[in-house]
Protein backbone atom coordinates (compact mmCIF):
# COMPACT_ATOMS: atom_id res chain seq x y z
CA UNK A 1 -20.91 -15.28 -9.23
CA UNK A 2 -17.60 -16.01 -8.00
CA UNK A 3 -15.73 -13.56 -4.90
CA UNK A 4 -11.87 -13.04 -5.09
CA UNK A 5 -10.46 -11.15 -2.12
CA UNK A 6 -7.44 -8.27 -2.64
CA UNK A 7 -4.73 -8.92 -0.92
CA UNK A 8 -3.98 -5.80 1.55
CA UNK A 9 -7.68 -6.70 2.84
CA UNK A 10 -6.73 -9.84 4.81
CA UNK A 11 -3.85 -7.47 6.27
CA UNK A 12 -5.90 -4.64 6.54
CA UNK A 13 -8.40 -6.89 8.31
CA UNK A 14 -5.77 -8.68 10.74
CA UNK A 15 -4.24 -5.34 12.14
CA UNK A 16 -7.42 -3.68 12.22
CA UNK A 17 -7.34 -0.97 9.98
CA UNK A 18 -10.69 -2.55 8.69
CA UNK A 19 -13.55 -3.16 10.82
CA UNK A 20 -16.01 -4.78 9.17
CA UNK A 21 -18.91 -4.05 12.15
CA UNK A 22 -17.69 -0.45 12.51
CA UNK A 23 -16.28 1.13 9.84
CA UNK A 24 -17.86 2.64 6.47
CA UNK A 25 -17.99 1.08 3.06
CA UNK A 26 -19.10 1.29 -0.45
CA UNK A 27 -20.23 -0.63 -3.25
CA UNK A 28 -19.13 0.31 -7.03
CA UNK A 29 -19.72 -0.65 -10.06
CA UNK A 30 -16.76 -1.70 -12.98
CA UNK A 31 -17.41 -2.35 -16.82
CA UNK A 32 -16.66 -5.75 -18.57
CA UNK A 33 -12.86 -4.26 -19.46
CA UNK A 34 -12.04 -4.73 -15.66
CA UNK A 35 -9.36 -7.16 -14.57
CA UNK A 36 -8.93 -8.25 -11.71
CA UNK A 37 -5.55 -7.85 -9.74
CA UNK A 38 -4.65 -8.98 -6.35
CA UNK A 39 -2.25 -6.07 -5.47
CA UNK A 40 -4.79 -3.40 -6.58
CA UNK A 41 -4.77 -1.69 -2.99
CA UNK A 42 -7.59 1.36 -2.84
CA UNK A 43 -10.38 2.70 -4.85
CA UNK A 44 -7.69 5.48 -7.20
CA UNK A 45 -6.58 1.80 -8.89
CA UNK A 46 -10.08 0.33 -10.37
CA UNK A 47 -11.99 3.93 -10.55
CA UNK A 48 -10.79 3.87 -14.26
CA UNK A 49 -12.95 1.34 -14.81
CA UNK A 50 -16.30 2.43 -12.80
CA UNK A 51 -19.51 2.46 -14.77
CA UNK A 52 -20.85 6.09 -14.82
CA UNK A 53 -21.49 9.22 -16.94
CA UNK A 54 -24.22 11.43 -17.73
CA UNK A 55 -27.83 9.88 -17.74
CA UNK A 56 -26.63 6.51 -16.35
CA UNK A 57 -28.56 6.88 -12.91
CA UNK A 58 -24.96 5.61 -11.22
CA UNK A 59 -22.58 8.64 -9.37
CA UNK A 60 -19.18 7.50 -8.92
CA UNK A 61 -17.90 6.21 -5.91
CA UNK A 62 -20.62 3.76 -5.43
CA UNK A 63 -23.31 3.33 -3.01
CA UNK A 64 -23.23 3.32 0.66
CA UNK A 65 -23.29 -0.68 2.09
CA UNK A 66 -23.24 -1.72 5.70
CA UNK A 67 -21.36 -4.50 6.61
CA UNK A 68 -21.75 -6.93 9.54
CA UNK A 69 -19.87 -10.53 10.52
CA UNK A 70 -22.32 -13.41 11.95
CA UNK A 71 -21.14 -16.06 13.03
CA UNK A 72 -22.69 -19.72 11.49
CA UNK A 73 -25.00 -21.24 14.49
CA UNK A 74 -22.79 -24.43 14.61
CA UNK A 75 -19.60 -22.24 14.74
CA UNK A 76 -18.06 -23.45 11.56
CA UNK A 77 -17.85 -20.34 9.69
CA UNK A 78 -18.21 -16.62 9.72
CA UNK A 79 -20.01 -14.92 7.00
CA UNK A 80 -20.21 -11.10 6.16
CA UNK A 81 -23.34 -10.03 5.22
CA UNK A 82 -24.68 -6.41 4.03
CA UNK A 83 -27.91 -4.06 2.83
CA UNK A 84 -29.46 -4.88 -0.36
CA UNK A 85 -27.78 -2.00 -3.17
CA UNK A 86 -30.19 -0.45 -5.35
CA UNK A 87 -29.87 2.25 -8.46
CA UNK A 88 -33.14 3.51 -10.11
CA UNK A 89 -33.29 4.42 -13.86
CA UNK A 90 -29.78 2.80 -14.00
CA UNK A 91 -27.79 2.60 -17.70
CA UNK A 92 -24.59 1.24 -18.28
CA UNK A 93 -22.93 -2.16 -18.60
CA UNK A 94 -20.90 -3.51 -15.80
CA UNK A 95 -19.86 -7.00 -15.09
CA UNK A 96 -17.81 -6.67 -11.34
CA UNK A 97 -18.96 -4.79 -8.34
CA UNK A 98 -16.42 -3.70 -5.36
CA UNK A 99 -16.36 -3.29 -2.26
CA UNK A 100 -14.30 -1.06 -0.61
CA UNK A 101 -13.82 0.81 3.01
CA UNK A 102 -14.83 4.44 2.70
CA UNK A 103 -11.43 5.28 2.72
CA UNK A 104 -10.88 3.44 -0.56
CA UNK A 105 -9.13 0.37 0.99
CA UNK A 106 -10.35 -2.23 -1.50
CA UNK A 107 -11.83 -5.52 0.09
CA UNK A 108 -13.16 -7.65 -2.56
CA UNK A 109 -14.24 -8.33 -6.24
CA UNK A 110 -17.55 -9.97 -6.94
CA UNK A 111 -17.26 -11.37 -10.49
CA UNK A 112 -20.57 -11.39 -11.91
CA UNK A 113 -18.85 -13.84 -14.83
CA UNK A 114 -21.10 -12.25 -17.33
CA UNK A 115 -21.71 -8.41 -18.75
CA UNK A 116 -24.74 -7.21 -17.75
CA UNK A 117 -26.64 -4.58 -19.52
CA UNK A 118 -29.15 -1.95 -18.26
CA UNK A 119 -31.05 0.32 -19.51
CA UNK A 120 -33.09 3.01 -17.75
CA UNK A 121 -34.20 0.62 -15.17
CA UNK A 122 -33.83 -0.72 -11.38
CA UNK A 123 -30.32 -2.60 -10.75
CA UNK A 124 -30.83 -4.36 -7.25
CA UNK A 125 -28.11 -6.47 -5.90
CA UNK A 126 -29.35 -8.59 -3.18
CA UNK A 127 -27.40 -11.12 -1.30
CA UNK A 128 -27.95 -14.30 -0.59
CA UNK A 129 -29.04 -15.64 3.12
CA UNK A 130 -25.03 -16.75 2.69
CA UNK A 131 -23.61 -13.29 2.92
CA UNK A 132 -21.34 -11.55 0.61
CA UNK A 133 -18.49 -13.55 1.56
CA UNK A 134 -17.95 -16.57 4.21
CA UNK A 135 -14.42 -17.67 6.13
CA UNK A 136 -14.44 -21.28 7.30
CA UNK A 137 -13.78 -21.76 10.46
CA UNK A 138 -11.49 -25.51 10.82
């Protein structure tokens, strides 16, 4: 699983037009066909590619995630961390999820590096003790 950032995030984040402790985001699912691009800014430029359709258990626009920053207990990095995502009797392939502010400010890309296939079953994506995402702090 690898995380690639977009680039208006790290702006977005810097003059605060994202909080990650405050504000609202969501988590969506894309198909294999996906490709990643830095300048993609909101959620209008990747919806194209959002998993979905009848009898596929997934509405589009995602699911609901709440993000928080903790800071490491030696102070060398912050991570983000959020709730566990779940879809029940979920179909589809997909191969990236996003995360994006309610607003449709795109934050990151998590690259699952492999298509994954479902069929009328749970899809749970849990995160690691890690977080979503970590900055290091040197």
């Amino acid at each position: 699983m690898k995380t690639v950032f977009y680039k208006t995030f790290i702006k977005n984040l810097l003059t605060q037009e994202i909080n990650i402790n405050t504000d609202s985001f969501r988590l969506i699912l894309l198909k294999p066909d996906y490709v990643f691009n830095t300048t993609d800014e909101s959620y209008e430029d990747v919806k194209a590619y959002e998993v979905g359709g009848q009898n596929t258990g997934y509405t589009p626009g995602g699911k609901n995630i709440s993000l928080k920053m903790v800071s490491s207990p030696d102070d060398k990095f912050i991570y983000v961390t959020g709730n566990n995502v779940s879809w029940d009797s979920f179909s589809s392939v997909f191969r990236y999820a996003v995360l994006c502010k309610e607003n449709g400010n795109l934050v990151c890309c998590i690259d699952f590096e492999n298509s994954n296939t479902i069929d009328k079953a749970q899809l749970s994506i849990e995160w690691s003790v890690g977080g979503i995402f970590r900055f290091t702090l040197e």
